[in-house]
N, C-alpha and C. Protein backbone atom coordinates (compact mmCIF):
# COMPACT_ATOMS: atom_id res chain seq x y z
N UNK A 1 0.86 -1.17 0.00
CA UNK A 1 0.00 0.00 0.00
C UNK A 1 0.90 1.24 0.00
N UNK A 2 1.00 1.91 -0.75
CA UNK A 2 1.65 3.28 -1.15
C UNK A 2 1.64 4.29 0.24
N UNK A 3 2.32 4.99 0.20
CA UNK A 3 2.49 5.84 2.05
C UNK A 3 2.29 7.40 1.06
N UNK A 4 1.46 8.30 1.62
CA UNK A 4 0.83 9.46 1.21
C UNK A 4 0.97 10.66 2.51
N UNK A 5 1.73 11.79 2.39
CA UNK A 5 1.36 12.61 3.15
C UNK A 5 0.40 13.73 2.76
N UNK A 6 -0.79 14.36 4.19
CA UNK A 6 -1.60 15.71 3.60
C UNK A 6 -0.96 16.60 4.04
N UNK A 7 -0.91 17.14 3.43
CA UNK A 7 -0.62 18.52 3.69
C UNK A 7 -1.57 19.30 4.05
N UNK A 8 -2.37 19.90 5.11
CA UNK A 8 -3.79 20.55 5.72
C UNK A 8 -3.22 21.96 5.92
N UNK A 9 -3.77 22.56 5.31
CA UNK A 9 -3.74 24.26 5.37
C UNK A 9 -4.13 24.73 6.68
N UNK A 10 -4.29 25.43 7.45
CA UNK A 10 -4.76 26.55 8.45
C UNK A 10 -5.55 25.32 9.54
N UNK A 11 -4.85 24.51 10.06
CA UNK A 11 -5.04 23.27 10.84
C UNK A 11 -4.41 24.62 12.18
N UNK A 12 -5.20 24.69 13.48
CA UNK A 12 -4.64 25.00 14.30
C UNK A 12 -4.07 26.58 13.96
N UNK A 13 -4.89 27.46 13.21
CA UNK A 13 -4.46 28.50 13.45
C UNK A 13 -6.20 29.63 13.33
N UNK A 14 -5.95 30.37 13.36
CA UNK A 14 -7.49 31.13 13.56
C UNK A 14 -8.17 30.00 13.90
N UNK A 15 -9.95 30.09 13.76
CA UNK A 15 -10.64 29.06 14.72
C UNK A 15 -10.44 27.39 14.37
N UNK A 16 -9.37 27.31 13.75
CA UNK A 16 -9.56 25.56 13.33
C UNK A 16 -8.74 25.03 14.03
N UNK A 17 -9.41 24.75 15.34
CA UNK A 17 -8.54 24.26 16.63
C UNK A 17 -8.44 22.55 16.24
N UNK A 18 -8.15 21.69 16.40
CA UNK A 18 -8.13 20.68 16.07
C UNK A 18 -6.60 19.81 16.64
N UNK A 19 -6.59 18.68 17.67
CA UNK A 19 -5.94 18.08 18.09
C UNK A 19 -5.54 16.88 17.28
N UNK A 20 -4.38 16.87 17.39
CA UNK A 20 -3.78 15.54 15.85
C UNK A 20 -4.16 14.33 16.73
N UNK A 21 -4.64 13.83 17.69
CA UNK A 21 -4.71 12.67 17.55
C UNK A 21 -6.70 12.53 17.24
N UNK A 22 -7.10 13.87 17.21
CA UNK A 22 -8.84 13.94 16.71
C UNK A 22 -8.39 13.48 15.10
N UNK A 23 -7.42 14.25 14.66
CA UNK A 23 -7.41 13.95 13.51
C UNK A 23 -7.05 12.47 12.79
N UNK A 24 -6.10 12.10 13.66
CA UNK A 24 -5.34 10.62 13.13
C UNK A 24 -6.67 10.11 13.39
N UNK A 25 -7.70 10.18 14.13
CA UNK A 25 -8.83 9.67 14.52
C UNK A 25 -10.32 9.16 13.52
N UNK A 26 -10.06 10.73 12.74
CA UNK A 26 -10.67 10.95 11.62
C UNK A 26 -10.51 10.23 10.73
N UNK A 27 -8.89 10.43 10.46
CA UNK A 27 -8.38 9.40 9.21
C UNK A 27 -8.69 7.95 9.11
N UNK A 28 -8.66 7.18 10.47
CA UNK A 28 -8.54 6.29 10.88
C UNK A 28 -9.80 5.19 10.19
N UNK A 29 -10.88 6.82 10.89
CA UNK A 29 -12.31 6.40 10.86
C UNK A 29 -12.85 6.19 9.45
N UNK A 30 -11.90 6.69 8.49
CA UNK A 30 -12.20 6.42 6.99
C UNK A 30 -11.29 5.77 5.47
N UNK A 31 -10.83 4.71 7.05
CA UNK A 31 -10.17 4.09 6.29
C UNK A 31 -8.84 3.90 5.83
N UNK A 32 -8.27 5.51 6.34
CA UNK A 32 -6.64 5.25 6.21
C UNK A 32 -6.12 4.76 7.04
N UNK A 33 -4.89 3.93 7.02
CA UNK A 33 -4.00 3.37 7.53
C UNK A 33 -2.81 3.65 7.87
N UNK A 34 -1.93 2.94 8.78
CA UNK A 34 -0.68 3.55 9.52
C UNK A 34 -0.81 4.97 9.42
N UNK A 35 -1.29 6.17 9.91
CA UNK A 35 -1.84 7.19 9.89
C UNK A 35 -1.05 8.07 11.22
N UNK A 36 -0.53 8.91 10.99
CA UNK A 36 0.91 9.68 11.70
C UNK A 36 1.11 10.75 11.35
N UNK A 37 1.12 12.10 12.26
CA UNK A 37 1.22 13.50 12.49
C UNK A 37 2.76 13.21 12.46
N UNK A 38 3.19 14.37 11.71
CA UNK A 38 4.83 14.49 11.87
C UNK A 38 4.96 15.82 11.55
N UNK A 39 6.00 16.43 12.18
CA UNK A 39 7.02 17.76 11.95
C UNK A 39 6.18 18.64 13.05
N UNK A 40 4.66 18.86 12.72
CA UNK A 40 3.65 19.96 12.87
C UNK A 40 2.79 19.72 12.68
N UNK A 41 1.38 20.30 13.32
CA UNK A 41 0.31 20.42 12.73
C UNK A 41 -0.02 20.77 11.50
N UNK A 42 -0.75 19.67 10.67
CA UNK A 42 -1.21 19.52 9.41
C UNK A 42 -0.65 19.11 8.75
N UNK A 43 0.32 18.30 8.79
CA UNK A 43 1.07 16.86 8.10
C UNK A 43 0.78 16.21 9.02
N UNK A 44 -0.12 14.93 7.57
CA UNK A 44 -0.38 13.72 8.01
C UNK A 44 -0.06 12.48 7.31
N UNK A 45 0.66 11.46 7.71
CA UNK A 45 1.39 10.49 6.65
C UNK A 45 0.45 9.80 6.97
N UNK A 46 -0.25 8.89 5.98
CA UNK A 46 -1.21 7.69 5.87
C UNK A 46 -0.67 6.51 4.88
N UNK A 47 -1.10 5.24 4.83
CA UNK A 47 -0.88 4.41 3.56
C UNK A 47 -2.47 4.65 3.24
N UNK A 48 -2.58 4.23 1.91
CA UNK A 48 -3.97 4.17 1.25
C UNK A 48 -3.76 3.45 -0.42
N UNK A 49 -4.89 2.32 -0.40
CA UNK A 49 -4.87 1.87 -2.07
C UNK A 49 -4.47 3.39 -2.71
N UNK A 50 -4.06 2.62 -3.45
CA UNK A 50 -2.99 3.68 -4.82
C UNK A 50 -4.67 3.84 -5.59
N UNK A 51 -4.12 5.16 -5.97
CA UNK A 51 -5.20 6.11 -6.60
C UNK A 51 -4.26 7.57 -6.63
N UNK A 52 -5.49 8.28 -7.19
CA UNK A 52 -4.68 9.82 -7.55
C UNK A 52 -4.91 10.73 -6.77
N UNK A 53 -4.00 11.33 -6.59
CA UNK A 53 -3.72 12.22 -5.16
C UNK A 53 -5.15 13.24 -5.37
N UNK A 54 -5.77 13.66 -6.27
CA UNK A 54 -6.33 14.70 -6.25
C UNK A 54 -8.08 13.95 -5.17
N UNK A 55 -8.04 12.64 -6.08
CA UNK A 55 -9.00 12.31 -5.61
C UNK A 55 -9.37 11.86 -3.87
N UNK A 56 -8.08 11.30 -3.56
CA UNK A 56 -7.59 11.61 -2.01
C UNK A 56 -7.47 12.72 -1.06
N UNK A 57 -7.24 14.19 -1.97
CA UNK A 57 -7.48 15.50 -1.59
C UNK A 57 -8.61 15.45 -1.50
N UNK A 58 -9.48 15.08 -2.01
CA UNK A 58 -11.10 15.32 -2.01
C UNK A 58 -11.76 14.77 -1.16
N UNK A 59 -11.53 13.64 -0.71
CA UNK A 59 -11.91 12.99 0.04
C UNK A 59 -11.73 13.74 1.89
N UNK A 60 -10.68 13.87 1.56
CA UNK A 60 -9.99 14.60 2.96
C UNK A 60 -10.62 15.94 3.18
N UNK A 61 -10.42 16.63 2.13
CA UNK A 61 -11.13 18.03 2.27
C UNK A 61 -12.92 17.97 2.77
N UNK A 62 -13.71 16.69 1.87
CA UNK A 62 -14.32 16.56 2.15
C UNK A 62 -14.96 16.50 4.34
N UNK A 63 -13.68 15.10 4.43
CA UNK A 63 -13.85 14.76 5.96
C UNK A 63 -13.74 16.01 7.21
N UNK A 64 -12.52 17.01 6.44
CA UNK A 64 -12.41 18.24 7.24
C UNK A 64 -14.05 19.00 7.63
N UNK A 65 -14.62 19.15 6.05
CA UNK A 65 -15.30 19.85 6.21
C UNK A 65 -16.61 19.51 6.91
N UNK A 66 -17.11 18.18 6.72
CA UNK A 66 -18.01 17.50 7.24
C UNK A 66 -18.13 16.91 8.92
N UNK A 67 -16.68 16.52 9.42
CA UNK A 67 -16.64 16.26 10.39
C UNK A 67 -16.09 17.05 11.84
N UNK A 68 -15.30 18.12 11.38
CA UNK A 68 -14.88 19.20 12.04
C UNK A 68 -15.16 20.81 11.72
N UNK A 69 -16.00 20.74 10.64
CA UNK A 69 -16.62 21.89 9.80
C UNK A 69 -15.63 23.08 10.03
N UNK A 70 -14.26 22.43 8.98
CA UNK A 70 -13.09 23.39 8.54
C UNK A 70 -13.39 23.32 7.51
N UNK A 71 -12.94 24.30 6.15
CA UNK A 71 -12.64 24.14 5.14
C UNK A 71 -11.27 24.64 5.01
N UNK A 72 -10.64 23.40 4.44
CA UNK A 72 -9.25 23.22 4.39
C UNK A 72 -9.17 23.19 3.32
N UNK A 73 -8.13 23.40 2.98
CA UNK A 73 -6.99 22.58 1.80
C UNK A 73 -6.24 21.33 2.14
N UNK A 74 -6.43 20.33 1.16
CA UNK A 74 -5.77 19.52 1.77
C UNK A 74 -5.00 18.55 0.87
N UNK A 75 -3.33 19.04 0.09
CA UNK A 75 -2.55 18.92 -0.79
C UNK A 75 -1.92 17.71 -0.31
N UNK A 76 -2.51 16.46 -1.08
CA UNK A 76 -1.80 15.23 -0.61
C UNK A 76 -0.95 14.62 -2.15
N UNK A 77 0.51 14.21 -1.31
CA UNK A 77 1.09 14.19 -2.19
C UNK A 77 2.08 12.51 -1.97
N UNK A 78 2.38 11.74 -2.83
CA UNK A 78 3.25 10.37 -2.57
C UNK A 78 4.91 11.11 -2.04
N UNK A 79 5.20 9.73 -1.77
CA UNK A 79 6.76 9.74 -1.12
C UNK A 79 7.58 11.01 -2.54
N UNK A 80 7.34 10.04 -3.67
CA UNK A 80 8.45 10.77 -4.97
C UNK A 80 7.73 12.27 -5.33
N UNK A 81 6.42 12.38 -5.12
CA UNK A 81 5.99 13.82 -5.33
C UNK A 81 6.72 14.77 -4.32
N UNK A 82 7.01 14.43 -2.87
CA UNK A 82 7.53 15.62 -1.80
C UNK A 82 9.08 15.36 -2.49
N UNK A 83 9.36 14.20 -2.59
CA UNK A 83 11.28 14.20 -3.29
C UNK A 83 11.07 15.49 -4.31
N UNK A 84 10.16 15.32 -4.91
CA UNK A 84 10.20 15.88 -6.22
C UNK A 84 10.56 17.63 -5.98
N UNK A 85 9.25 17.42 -4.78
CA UNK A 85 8.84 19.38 -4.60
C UNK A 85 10.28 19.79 -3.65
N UNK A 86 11.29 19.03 -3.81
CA UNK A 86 12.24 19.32 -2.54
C UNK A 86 13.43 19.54 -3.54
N UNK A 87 13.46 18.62 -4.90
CA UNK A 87 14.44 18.51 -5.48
C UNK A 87 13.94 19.37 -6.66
N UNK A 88 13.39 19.67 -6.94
CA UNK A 88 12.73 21.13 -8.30
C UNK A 88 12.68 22.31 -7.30
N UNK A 89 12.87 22.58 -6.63
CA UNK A 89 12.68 23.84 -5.90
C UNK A 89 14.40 25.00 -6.06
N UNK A 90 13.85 25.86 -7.04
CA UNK A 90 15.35 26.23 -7.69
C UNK A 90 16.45 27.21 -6.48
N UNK A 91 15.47 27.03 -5.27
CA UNK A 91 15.92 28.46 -4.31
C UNK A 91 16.55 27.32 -3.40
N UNK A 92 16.14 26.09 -2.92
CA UNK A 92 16.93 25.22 -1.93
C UNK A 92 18.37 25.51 -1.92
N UNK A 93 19.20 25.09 -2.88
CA UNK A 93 20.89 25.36 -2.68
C UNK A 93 20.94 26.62 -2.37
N UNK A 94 20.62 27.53 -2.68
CA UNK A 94 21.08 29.01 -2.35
C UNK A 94 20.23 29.54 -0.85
N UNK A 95 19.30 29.60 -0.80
CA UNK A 95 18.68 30.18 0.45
C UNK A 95 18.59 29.41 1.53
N UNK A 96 18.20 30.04 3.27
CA UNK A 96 18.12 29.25 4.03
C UNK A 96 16.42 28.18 4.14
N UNK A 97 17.24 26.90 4.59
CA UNK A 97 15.79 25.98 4.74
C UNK A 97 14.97 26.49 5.34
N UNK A 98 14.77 27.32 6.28
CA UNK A 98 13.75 27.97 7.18
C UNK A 98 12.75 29.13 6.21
N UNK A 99 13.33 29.39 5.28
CA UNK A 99 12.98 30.82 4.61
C UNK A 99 12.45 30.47 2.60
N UNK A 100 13.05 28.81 2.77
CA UNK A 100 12.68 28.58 1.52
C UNK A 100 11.56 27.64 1.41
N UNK A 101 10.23 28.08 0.50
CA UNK A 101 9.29 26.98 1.00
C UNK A 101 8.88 26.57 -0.27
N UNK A 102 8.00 25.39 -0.36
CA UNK A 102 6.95 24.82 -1.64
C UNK A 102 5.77 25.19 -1.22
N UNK A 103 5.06 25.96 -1.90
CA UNK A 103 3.76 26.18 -1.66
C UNK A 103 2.88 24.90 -2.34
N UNK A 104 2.33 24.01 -1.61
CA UNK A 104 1.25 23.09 -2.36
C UNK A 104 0.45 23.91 -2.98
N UNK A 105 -0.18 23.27 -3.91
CA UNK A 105 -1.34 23.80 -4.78
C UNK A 105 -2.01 22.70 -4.97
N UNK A 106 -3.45 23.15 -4.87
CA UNK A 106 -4.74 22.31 -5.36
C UNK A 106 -5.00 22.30 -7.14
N UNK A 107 -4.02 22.73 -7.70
CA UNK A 107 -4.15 22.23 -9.10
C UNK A 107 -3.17 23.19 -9.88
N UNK A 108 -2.90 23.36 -11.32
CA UNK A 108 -2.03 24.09 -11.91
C UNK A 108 -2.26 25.00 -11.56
N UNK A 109 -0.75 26.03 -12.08
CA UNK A 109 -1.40 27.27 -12.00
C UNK A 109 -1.40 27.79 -13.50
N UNK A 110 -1.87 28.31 -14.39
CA UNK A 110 -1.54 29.23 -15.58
C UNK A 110 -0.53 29.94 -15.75
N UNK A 111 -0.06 29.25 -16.50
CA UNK A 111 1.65 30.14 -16.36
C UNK A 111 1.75 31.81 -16.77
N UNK A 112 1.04 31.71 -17.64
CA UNK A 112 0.53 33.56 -18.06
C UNK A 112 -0.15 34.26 -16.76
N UNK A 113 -0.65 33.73 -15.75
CA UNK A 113 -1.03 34.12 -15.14
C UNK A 113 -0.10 34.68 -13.77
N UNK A 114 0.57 33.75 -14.00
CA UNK A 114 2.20 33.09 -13.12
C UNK A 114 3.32 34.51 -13.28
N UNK A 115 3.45 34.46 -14.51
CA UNK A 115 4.23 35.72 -15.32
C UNK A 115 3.58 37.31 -14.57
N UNK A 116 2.00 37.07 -14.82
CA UNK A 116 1.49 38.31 -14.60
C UNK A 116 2.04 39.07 -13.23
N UNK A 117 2.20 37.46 -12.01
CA UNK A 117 2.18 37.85 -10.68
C UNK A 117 3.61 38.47 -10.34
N UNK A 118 4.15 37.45 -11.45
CA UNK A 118 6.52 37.86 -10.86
C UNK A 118 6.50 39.26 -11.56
N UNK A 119 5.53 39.49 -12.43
CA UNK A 119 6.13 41.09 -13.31
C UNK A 119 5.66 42.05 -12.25
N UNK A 120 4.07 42.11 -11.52
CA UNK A 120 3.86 42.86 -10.43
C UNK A 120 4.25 42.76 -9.32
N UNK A 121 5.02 42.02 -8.99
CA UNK A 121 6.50 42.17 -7.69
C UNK A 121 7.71 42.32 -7.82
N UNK A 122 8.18 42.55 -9.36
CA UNK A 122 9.44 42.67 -9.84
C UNK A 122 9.86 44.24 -9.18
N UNK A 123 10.62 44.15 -8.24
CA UNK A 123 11.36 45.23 -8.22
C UNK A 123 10.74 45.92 -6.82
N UNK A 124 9.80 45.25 -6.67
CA UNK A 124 8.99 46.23 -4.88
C UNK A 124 9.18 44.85 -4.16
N UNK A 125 8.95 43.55 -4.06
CA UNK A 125 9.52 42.28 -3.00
C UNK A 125 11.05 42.00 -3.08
N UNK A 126 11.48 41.60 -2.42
CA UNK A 126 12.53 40.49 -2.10
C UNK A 126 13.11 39.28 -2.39
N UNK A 127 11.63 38.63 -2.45
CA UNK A 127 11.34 37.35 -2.74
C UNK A 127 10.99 37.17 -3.80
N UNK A 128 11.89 35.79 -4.38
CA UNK A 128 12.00 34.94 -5.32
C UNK A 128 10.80 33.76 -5.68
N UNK A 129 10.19 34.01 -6.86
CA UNK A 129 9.36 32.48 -7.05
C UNK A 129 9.67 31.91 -8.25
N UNK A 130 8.91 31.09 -8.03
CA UNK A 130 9.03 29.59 -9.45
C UNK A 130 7.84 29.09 -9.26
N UNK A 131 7.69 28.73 -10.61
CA UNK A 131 6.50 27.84 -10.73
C UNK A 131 7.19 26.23 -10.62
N UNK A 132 5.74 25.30 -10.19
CA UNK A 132 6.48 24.04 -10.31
C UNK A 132 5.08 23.19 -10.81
N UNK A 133 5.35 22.17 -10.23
CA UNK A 133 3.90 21.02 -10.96
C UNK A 133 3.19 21.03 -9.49
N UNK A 134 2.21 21.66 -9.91
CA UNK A 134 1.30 21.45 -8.83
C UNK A 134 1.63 22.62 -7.66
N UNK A 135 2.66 23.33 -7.58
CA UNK A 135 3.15 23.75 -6.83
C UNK A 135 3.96 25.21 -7.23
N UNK A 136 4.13 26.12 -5.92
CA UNK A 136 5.14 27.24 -6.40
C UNK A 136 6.47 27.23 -5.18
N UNK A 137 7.16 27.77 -6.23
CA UNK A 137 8.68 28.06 -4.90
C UNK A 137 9.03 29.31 -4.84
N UNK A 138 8.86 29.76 -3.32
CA UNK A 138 9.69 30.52 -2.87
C UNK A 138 10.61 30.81 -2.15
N UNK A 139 11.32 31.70 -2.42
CA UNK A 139 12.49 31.85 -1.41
C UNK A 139 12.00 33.45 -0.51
N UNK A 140 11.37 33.45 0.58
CA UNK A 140 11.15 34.53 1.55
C UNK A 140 12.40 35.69 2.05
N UNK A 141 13.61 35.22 1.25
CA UNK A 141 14.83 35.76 1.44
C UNK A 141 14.73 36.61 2.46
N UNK A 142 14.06 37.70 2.82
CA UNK A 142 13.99 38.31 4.69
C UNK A 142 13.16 38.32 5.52
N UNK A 143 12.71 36.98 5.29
CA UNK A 143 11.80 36.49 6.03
C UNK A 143 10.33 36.49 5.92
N UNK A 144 9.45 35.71 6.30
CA UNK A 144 8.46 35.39 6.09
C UNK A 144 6.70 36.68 6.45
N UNK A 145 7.59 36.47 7.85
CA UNK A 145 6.67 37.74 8.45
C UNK A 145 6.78 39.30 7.76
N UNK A 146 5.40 39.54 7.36
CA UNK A 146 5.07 40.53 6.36
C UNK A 146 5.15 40.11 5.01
N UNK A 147 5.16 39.60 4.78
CA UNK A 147 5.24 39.37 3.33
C UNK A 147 3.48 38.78 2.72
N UNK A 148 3.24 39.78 1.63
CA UNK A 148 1.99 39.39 1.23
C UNK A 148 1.67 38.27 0.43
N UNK A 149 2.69 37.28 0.00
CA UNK A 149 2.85 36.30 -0.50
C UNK A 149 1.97 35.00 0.27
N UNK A 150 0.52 35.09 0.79
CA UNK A 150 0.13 33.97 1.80
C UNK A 150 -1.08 33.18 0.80
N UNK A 151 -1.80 32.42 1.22
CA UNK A 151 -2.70 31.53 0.93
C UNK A 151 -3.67 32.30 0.00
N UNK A 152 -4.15 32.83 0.88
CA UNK A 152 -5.18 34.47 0.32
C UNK A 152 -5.03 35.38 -1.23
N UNK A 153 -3.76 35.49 -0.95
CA UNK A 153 -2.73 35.96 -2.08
C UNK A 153 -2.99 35.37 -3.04
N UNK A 154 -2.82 34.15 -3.16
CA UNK A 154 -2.39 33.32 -4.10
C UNK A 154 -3.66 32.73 -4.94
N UNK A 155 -5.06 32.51 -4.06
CA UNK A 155 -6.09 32.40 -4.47
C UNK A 155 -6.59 33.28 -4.99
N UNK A 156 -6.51 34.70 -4.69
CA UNK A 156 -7.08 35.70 -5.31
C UNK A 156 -6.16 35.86 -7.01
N UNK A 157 -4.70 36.12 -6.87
CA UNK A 157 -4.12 36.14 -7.66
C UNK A 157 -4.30 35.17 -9.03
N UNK A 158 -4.37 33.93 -8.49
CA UNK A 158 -3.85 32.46 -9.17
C UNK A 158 -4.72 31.30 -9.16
N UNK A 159 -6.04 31.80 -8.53
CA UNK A 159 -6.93 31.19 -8.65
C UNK A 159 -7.18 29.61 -7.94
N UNK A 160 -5.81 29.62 -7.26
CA UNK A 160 -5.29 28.37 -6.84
C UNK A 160 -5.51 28.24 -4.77
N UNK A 161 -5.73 27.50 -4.65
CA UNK A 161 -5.87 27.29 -2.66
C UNK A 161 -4.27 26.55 -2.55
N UNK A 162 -3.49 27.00 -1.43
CA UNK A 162 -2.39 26.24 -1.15
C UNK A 162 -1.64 26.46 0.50
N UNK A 163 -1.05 25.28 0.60
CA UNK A 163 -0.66 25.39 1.52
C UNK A 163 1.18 25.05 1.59
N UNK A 164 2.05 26.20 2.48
CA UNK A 164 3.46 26.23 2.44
C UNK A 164 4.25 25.47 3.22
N UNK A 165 5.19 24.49 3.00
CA UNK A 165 5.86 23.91 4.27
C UNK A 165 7.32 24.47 3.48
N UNK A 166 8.35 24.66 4.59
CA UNK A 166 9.59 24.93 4.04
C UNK A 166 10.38 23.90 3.88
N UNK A 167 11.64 24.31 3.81
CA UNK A 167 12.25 22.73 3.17
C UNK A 167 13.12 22.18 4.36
N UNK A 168 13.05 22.71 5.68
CA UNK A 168 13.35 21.97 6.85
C UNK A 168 12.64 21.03 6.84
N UNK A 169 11.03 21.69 7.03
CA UNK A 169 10.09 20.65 7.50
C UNK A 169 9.72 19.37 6.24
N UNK A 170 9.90 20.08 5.40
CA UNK A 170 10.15 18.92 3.92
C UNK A 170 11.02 17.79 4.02
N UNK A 171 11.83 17.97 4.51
CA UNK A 171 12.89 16.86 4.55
C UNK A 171 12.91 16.26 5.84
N UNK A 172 12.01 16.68 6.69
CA UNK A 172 11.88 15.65 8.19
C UNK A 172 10.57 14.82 7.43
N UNK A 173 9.66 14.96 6.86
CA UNK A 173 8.76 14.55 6.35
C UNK A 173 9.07 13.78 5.45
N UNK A 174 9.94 14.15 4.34
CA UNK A 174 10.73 12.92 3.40
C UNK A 174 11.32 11.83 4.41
N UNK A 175 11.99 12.18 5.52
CA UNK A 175 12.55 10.82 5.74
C UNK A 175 11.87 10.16 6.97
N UNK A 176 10.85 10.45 7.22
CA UNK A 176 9.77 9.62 7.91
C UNK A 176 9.07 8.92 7.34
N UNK A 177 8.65 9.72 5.84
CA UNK A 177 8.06 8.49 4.85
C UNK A 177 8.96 6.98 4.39
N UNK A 178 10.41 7.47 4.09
CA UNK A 178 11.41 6.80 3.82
C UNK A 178 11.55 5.90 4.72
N UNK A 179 11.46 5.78 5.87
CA UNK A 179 11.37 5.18 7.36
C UNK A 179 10.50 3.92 7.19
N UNK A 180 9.26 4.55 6.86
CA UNK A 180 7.85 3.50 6.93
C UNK A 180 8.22 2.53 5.46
């Protein structure tokens, strides 16, 4: 059985109080297996029959919303998809892990659209992005706090819902999957 982590957006911050073992609870209750909070709130490693991540997002987003009445995001991705978002991320070698993140995304983004966003921060941010599959990279280069680059942002902008882990917490998460 294939090992899958979610990635859960805004788990534990404004009113979406929610205790990880309610959640491993949740998961449990629908079926996923070996089911494990790691790094932080809102990574959750599960096994589950092989199928496509989107449809597993759905499912989950669904359970958030129905059983704890959050509406989340909830970017679930296999072992080689987080390798992937760790090893395409063009800011990792150069910036610090704390400051460089993958933003999940709930589906493409339009690359014209993508263009539109780097030309209207060219020259007033700091920060560096990239597009990726499924995903964007940034590098927060002075840090995170203040920066209008958030969830909100990105939906309004890009039409897209996502959620950011940096590449510390990326790579404690790669090798816990690697583990199982």
């Amino acid at each position: 059985m294939p090992r899958y982590v979610a990635f859960l957006g805004s788990i534990n911050v404004g009113g979406n109080r929610l205790t990880m073992a309610e959640l491993r609870a949740a998961f449990e209750a629908e079926g996923f297996v070996n089911v494990e909070t790691v790094v932080a709130s809102g990574n959750v490693l599960f096994d589950h029959d092989e199928r496509p991540t989107r449809g597993l997002e759905e499912k989950l987003e669904f359970l958030l919303r129905h059983r704890f009445d959050m509406r989340s995001i909830a970017a679930v991705r296999s072992r080689d998809e987080v390798a992937a978002a760790i090893a395409d991320n063009p800011f990792a070698a150069t910036g610090e892990a704390n400051l460089v993140h993958t933003v999940f995304l709930d589906g493409e983004v339009d690359p014209d659209q993508f263009a539109v966003v780097v030309a209207d921060l060219a020259g007033r941010r700091s920060e560096r992005l990239a597009l990726g599959d499924r995903a964007l990279y940034i590098d927060f280069v002075n840090g995170v706090a203040g920066s209008p680059l958030t969830g909100p942002f990105f939906e309004r902008r890009l039409g897209r819902r996502g959620t950011a882990r940096n590449m510390r917490s990326l790579a404690r998460i790669l090798a816990k999957m690697e583990e199982d």
